[in-house]
N, C-alpha and C. Protein backbone atom coordinates (compact mmCIF):
# COMPACT_ATOMS: atom_id res chain seq x y z
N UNK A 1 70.47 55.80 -14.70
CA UNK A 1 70.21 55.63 -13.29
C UNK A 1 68.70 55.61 -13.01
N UNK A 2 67.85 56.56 -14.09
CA UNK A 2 66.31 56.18 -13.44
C UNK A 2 65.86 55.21 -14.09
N UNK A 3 66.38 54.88 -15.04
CA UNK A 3 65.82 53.78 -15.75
C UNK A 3 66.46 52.01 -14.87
N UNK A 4 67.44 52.64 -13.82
CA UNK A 4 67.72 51.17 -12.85
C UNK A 4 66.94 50.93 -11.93
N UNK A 5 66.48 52.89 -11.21
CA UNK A 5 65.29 52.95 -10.24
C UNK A 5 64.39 52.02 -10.25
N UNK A 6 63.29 52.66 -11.99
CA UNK A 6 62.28 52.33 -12.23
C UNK A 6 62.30 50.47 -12.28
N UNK A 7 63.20 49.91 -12.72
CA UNK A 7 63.33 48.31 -12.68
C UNK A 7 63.18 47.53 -11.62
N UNK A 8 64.19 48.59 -10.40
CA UNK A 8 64.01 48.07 -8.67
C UNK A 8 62.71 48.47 -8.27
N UNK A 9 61.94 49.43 -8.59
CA UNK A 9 60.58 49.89 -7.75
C UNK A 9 59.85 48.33 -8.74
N UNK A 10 60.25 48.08 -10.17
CA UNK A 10 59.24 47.39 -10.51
C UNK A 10 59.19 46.05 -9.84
N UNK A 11 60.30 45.51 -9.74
CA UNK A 11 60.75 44.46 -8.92
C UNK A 11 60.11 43.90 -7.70
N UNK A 12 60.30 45.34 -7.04
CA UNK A 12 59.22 45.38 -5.41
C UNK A 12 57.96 45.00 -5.94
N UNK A 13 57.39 45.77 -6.73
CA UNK A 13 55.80 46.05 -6.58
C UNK A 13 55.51 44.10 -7.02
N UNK A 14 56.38 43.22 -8.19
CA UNK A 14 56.54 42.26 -8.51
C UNK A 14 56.37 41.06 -7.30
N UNK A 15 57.66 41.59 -6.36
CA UNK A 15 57.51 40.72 -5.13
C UNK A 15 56.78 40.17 -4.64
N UNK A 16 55.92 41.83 -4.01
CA UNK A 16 54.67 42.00 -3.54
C UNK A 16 54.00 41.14 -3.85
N UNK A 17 53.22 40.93 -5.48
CA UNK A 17 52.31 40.75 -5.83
C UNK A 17 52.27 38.84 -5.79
N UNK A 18 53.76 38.73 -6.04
CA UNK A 18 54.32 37.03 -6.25
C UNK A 18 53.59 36.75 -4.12
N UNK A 19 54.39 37.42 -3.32
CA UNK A 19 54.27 36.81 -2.09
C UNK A 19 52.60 37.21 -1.55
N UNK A 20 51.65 37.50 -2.54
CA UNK A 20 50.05 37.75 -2.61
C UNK A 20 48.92 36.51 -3.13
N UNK A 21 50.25 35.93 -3.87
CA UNK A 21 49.55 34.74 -4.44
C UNK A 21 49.70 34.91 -5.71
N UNK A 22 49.89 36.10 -6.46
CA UNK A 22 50.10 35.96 -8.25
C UNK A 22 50.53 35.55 -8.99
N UNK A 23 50.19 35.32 -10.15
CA UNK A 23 50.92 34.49 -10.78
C UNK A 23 51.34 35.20 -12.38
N UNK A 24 51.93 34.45 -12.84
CA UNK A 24 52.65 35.20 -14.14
C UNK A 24 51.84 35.96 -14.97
N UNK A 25 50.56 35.57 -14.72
CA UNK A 25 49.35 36.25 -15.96
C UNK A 25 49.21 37.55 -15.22
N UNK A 26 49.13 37.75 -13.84
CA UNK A 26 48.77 38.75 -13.35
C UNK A 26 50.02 39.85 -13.37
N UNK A 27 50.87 39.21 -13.11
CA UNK A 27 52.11 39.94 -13.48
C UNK A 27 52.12 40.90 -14.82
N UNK A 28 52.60 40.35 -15.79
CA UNK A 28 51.84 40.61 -16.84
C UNK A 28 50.60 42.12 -16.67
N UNK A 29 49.54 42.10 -16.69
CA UNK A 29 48.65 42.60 -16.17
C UNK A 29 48.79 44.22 -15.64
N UNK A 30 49.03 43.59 -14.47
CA UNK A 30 49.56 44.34 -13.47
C UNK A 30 50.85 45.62 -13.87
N UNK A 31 51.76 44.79 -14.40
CA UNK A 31 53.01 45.93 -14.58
C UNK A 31 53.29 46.14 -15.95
N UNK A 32 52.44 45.86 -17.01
CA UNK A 32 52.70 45.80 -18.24
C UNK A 32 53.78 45.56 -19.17
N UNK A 33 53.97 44.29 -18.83
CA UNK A 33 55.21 43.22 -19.34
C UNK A 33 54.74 42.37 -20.05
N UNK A 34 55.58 42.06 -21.09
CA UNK A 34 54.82 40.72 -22.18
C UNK A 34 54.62 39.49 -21.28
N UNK A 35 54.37 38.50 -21.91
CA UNK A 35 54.55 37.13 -21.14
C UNK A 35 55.44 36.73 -20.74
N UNK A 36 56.64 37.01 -21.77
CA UNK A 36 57.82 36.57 -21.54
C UNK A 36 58.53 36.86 -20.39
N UNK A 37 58.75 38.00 -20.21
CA UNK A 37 59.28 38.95 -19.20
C UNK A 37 58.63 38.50 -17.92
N UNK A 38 56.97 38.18 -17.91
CA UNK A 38 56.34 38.02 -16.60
C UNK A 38 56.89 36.91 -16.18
N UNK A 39 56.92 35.52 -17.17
CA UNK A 39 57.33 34.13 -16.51
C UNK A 39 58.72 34.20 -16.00
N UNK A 40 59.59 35.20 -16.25
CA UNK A 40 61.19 35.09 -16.39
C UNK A 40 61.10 35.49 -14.79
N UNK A 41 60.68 36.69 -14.56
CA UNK A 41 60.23 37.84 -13.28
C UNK A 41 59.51 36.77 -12.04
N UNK A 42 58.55 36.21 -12.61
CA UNK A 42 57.92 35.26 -11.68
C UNK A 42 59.08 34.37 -11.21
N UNK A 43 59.32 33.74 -12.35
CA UNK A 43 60.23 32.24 -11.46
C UNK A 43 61.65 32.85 -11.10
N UNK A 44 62.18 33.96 -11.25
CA UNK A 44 63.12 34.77 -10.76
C UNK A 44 62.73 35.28 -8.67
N UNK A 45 61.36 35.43 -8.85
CA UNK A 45 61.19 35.66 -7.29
C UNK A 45 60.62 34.65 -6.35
N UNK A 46 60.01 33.85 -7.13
CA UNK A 46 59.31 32.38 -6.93
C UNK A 46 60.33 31.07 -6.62
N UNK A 47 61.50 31.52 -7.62
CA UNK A 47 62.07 29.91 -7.94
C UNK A 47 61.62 28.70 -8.48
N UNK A 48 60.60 29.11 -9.02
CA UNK A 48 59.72 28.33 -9.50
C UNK A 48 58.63 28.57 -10.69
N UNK A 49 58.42 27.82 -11.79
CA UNK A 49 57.78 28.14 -13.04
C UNK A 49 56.11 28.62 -12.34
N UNK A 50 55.12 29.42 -13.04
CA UNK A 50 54.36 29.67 -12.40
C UNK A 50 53.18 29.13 -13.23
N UNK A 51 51.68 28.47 -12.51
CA UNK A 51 51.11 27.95 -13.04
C UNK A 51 50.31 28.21 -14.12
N UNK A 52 50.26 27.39 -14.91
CA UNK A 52 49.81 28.40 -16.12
C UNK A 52 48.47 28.49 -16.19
N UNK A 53 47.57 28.90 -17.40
CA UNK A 53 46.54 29.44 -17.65
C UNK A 53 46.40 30.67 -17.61
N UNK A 54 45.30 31.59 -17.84
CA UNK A 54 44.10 32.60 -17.81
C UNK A 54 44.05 33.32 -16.22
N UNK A 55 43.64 34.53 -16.13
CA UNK A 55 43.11 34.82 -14.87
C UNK A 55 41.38 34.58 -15.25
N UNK A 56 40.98 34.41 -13.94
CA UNK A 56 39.52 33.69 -13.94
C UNK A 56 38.57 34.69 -14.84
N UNK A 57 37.57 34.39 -15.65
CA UNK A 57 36.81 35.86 -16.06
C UNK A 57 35.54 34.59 -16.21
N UNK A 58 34.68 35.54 -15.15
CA UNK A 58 33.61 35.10 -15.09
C UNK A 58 32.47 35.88 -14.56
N UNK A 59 31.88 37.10 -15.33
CA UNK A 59 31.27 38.18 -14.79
C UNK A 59 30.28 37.76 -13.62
N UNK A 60 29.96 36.78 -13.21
CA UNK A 60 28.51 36.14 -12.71
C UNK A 60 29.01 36.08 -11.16
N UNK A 61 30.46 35.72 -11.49
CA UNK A 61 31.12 35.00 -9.72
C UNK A 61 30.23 35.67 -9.05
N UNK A 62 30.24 37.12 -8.46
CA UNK A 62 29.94 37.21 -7.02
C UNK A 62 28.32 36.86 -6.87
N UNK A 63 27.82 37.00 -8.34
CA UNK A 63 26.33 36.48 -7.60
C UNK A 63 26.05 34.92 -7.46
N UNK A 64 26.91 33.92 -7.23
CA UNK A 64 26.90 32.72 -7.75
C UNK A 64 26.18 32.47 -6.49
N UNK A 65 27.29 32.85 -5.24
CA UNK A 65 27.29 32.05 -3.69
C UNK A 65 27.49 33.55 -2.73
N UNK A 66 26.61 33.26 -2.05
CA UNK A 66 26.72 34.36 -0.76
C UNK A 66 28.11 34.98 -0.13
N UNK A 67 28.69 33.68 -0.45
CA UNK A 67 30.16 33.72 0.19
C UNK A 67 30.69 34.63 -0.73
N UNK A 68 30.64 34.56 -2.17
CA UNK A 68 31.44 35.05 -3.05
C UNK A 68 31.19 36.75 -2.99
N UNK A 69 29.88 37.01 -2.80
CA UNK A 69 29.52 38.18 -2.47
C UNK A 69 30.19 39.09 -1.86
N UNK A 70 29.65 38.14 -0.81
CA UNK A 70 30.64 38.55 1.04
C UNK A 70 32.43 39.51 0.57
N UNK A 71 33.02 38.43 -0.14
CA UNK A 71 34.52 38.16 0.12
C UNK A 71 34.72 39.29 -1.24
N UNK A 72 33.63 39.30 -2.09
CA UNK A 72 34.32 40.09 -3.09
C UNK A 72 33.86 42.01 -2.57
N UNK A 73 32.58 42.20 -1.74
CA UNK A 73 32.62 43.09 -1.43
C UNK A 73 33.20 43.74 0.15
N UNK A 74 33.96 42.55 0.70
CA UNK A 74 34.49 43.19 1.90
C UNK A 74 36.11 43.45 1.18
N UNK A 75 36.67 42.87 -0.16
CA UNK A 75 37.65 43.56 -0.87
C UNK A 75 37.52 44.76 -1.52
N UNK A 76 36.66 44.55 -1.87
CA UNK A 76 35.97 46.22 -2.40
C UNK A 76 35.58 47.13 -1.53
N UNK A 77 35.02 47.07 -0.27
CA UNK A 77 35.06 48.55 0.55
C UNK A 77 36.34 48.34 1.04
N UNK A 78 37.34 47.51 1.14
CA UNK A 78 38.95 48.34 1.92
C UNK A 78 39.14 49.09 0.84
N UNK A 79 39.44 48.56 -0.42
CA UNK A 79 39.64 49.05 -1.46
C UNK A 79 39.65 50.18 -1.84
N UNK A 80 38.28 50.94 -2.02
CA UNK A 80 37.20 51.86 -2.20
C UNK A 80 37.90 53.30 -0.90
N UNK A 81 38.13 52.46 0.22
CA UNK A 81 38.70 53.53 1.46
C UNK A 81 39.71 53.70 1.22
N UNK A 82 40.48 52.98 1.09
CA UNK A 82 42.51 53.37 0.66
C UNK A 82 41.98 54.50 -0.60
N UNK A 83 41.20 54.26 -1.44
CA UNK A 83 41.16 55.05 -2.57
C UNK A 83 40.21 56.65 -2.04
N UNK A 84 39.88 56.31 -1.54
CA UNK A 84 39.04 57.85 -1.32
C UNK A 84 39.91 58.36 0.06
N UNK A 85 40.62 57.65 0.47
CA UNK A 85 42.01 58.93 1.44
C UNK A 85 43.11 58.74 0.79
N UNK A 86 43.25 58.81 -0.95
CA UNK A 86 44.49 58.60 -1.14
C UNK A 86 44.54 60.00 -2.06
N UNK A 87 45.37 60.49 -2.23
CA UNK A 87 45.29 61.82 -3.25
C UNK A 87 44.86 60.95 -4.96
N UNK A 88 44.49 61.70 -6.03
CA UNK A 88 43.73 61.85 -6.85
C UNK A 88 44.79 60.81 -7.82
N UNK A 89 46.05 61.56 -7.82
CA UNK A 89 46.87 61.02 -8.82
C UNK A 89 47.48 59.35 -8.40
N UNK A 90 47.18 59.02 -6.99
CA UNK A 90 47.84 57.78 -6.86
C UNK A 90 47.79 56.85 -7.78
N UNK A 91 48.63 56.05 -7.91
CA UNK A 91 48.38 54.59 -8.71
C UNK A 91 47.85 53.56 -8.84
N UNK A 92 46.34 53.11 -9.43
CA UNK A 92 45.05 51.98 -8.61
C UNK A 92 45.75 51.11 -8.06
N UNK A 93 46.91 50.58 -9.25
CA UNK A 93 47.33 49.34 -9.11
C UNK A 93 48.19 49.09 -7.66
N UNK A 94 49.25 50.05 -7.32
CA UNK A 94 49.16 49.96 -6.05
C UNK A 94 48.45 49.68 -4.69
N UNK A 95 47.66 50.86 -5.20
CA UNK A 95 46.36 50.59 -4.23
C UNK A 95 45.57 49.67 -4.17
N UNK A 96 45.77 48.81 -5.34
CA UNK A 96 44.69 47.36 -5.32
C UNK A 96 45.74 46.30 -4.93
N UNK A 97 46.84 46.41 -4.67
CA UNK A 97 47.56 45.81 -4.39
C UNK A 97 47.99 45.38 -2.53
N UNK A 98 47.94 46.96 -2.31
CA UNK A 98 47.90 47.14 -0.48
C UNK A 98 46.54 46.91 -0.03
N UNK A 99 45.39 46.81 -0.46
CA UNK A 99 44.16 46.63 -0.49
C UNK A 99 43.62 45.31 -0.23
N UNK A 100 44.52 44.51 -1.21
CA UNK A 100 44.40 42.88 -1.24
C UNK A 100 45.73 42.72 0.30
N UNK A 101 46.73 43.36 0.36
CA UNK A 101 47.53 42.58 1.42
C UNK A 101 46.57 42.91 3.10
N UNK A 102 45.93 43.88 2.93
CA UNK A 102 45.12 43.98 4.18
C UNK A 102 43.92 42.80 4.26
N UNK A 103 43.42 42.78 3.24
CA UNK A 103 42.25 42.14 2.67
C UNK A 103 42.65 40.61 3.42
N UNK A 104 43.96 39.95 2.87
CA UNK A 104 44.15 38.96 3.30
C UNK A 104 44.85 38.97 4.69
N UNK A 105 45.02 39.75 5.03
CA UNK A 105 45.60 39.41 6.53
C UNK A 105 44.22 39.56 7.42
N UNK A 106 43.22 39.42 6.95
CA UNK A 106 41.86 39.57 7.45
C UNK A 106 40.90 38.28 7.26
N UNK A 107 41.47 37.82 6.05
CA UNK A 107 40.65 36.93 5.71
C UNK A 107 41.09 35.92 4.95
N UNK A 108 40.83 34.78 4.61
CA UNK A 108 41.22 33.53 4.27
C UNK A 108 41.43 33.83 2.64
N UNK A 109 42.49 33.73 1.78
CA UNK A 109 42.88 34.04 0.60
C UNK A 109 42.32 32.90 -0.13
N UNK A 110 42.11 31.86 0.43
CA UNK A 110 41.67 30.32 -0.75
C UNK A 110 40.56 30.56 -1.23
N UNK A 111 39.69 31.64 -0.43
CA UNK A 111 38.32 31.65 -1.05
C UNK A 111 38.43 33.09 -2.18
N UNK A 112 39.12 33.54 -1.82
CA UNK A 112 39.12 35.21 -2.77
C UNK A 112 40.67 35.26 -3.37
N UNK A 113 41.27 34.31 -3.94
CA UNK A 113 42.26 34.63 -4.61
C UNK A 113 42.60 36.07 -4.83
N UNK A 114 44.11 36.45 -5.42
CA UNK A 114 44.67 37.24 -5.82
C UNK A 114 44.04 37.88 -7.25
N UNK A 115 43.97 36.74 -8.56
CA UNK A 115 43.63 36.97 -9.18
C UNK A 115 41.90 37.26 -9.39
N UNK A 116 41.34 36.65 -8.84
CA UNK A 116 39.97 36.76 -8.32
C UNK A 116 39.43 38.42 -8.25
N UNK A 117 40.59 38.58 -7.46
CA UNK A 117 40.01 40.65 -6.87
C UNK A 117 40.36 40.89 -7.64
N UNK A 118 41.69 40.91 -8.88
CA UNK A 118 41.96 41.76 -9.84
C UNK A 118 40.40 41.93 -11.20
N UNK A 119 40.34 40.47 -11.30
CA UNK A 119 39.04 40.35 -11.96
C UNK A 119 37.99 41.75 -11.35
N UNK A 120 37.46 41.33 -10.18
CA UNK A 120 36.65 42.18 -9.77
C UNK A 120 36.54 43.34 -9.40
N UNK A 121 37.95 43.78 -9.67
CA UNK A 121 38.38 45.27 -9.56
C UNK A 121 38.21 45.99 -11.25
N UNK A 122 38.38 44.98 -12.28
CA UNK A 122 38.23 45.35 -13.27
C UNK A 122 36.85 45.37 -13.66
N UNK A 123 36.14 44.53 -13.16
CA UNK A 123 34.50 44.46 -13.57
C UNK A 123 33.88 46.18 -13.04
N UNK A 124 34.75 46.17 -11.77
CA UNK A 124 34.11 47.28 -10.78
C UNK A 124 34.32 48.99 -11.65
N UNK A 125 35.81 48.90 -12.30
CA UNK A 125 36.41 50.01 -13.30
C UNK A 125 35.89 50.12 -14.45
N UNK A 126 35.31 49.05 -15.15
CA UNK A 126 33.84 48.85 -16.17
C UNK A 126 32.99 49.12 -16.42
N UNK A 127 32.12 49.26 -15.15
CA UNK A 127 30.89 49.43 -14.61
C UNK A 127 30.15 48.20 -14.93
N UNK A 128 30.39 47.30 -14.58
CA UNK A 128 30.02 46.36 -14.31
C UNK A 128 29.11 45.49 -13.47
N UNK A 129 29.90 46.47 -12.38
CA UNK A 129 29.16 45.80 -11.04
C UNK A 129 28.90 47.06 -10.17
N UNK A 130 28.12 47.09 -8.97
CA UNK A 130 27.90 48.46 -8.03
C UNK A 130 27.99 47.59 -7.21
N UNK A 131 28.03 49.15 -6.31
CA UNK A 131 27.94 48.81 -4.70
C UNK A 131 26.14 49.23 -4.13
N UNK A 132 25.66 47.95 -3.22
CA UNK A 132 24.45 48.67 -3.15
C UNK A 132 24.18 48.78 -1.97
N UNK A 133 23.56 49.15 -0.87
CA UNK A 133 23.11 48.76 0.13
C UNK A 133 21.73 48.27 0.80
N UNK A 134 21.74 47.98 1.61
CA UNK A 134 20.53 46.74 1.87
C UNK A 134 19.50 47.65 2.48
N UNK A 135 18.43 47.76 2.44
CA UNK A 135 17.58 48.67 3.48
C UNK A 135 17.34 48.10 4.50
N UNK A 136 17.66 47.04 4.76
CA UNK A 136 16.78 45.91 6.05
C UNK A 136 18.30 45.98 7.01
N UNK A 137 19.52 45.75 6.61
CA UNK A 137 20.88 45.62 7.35
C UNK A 137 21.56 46.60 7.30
N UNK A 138 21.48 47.54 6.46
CA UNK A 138 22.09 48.99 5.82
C UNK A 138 24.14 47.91 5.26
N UNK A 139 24.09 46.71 5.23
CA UNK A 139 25.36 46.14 4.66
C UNK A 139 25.58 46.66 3.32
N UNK A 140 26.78 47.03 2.91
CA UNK A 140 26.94 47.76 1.37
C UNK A 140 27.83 46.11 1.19
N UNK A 141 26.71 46.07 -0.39
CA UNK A 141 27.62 44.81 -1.08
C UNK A 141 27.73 44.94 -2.33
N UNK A 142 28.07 44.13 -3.39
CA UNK A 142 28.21 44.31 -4.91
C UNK A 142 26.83 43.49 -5.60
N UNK A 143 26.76 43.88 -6.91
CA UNK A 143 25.99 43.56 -7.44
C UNK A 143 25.96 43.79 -8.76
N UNK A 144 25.94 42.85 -9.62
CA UNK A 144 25.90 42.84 -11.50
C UNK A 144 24.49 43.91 -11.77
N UNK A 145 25.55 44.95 -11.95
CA UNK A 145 24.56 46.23 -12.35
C UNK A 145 23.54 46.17 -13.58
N UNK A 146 23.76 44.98 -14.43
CA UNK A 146 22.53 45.16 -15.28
C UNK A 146 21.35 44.03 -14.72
N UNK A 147 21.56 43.28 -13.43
CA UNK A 147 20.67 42.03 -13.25
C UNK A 147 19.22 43.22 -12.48
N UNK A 148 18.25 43.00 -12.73
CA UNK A 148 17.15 43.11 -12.05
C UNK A 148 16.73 43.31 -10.72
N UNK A 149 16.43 44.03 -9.84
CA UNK A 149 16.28 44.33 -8.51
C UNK A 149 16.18 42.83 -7.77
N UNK A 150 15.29 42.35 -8.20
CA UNK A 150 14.68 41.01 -7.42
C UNK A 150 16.17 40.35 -7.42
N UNK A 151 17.27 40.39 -8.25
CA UNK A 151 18.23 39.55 -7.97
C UNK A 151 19.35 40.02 -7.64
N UNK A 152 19.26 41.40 -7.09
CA UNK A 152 20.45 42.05 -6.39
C UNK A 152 20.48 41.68 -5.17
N UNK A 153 19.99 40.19 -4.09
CA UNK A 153 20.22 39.71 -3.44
C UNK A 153 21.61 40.60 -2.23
N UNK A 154 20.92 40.46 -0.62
CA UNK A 154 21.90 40.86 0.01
C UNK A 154 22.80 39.80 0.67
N UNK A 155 23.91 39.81 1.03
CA UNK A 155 24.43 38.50 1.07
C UNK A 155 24.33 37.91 2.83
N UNK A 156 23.59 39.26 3.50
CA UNK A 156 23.59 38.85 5.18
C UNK A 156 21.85 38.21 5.32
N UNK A 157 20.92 39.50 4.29
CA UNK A 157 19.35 38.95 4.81
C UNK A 157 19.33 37.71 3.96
N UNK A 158 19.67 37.79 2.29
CA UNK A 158 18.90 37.00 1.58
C UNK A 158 19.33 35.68 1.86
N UNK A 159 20.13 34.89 2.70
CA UNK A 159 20.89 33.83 2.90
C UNK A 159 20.12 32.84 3.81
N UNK A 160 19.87 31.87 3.26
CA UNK A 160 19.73 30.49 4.15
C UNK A 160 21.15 29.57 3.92
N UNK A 161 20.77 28.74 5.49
CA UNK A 161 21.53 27.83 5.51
C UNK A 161 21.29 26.38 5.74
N UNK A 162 21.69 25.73 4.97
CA UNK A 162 20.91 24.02 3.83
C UNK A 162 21.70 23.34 5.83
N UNK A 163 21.57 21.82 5.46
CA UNK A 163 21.64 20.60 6.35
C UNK A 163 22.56 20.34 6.48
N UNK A 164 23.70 21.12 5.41
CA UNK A 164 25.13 20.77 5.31
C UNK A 164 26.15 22.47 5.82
N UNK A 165 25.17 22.81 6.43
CA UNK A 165 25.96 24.18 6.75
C UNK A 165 26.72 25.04 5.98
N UNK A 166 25.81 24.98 4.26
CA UNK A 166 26.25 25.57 3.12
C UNK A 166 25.47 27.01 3.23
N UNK A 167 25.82 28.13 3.20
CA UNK A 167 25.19 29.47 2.85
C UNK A 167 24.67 29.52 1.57
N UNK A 168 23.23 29.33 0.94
CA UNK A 168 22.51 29.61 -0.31
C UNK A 168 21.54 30.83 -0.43
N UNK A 169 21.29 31.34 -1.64
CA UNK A 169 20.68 32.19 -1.11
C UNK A 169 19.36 32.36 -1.20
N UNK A 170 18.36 32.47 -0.46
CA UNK A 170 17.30 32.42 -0.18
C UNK A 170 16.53 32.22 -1.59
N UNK A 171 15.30 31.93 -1.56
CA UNK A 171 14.86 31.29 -2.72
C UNK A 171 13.57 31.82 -2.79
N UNK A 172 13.01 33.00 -3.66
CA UNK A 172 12.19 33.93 -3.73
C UNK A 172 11.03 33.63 -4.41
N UNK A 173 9.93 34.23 -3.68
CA UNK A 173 8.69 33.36 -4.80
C UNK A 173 8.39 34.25 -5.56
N UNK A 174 7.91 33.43 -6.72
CA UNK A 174 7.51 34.26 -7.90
C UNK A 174 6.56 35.18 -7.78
N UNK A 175 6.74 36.38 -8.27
CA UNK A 175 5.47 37.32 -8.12
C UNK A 175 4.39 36.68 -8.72
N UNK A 176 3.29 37.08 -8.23
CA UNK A 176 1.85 36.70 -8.95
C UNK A 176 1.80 37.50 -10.36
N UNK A 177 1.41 36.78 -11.31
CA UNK A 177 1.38 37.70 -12.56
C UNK A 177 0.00 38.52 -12.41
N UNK A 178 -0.25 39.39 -13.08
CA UNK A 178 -1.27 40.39 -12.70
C UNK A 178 -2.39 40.01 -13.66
N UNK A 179 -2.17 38.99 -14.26
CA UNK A 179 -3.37 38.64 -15.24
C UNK A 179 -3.48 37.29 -14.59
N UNK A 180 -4.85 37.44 -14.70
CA UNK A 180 -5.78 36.06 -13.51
C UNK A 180 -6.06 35.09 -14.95
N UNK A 181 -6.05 33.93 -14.78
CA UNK A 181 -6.08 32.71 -15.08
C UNK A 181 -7.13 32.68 -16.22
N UNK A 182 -8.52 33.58 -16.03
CA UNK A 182 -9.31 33.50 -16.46
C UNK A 182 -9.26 34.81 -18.09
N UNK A 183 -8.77 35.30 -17.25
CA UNK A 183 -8.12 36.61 -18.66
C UNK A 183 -7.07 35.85 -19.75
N UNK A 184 -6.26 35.05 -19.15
CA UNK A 184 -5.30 34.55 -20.03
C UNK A 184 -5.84 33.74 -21.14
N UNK A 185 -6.73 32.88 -20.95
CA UNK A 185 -7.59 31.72 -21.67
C UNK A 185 -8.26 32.97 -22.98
N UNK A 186 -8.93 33.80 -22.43
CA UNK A 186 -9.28 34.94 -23.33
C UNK A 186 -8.54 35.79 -24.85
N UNK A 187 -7.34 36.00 -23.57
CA UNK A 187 -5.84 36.40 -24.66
C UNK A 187 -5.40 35.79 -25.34
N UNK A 188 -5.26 34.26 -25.12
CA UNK A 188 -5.26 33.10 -26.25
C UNK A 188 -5.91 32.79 -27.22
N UNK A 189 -7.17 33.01 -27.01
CA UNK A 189 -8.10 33.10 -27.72
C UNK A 189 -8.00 34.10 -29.21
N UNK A 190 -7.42 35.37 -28.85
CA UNK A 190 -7.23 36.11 -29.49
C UNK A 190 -6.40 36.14 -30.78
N UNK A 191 -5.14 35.42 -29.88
CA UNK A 191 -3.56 35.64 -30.83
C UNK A 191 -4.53 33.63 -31.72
């Protein structure tokens, strides 16, 4: 009998994740089922074979485009809040799960996929990426924790917008190097 429970709770959480946008890989993933089991489970709640491939892995996404920023850290502070009022022992995956269904009833899913946040929930459980905040907007956003200050870019100040009403992100001038023109010719000289 708990072993029929545990199949129906898995089922739900399955649903869920199918009527979120997921797909068999995440399935998989998510509830720790071979492949087999995920594609059977998928097109069992789907009715339909599910598309194949990879979930996306691309450590760079959120610093690519402002937008990506935006969308991956306004999933990450709901996220982050369900998790810090939830007791200690809860289950992430749940919680990254109700996290994403708020997430998208907020915001447009084509740009921040399902699989997308799982990615970036895993980069985030890694240490991968932080949360930082801006001193100029006080906005908390993400950022590839080993890139360099100058390119922890905020996604509200550092942003221009091009002729085509594309968000890029601002385009920073090079620091002056601290050795003058005339020292360098010298140092060459040397080596």
């Amino acid at each position: 009998m708990n072993k029929l429970r545990e199949r129906q709770d898995q089922y739900i959480f399955a649903e869920k994740i199918v009527n979120l946008g997921g797909r068999a890989t995440l399935l998989e993933a998510l509830l720790g089922i071979n492949k087999r089991a995920a594609s059977m489970l998928f097109k069992a709640i789907a009715l339909q074979s599910s598309r194949g491939g990879l979930l996306p892995y691309d450590p760079n996404w959120i610093v690519k485009t402002p937008i990506n920023c935006l969308h991956s850290s306004y999933f990450y502070s709901i996220f982050h809040n369900i998790e810090m009022g939830s007791p200690k022992e809860a289950d992430k995956k749940i919680l990254f799960v109700g996290a994403y269904a708020i997430y998208k009833t907020i915001f447009d899913s084509r740009i921040f996929p399902i699989e997308r946040a799982w990615h970036v929930y895993l980069q985030i459980t890694c240490g991968n990426y932080k949360f930082t905040q801006c001193t100029r907007c006080q906005c908390q956003y993400l950022t590839v924790k080993s890139y360099p200050v100058l390119y922890q870019n905020c996604p509200v100040c550092d942003v221009d917008i091009d002729s085509h009403k594309r968000r890029r992100w601002t385009q920073r001038r090079r620091m002056i190097s601290p050795i003058k023109p005339s020292d360098a010719g010298t140092l060459l000289k040397r080596v």
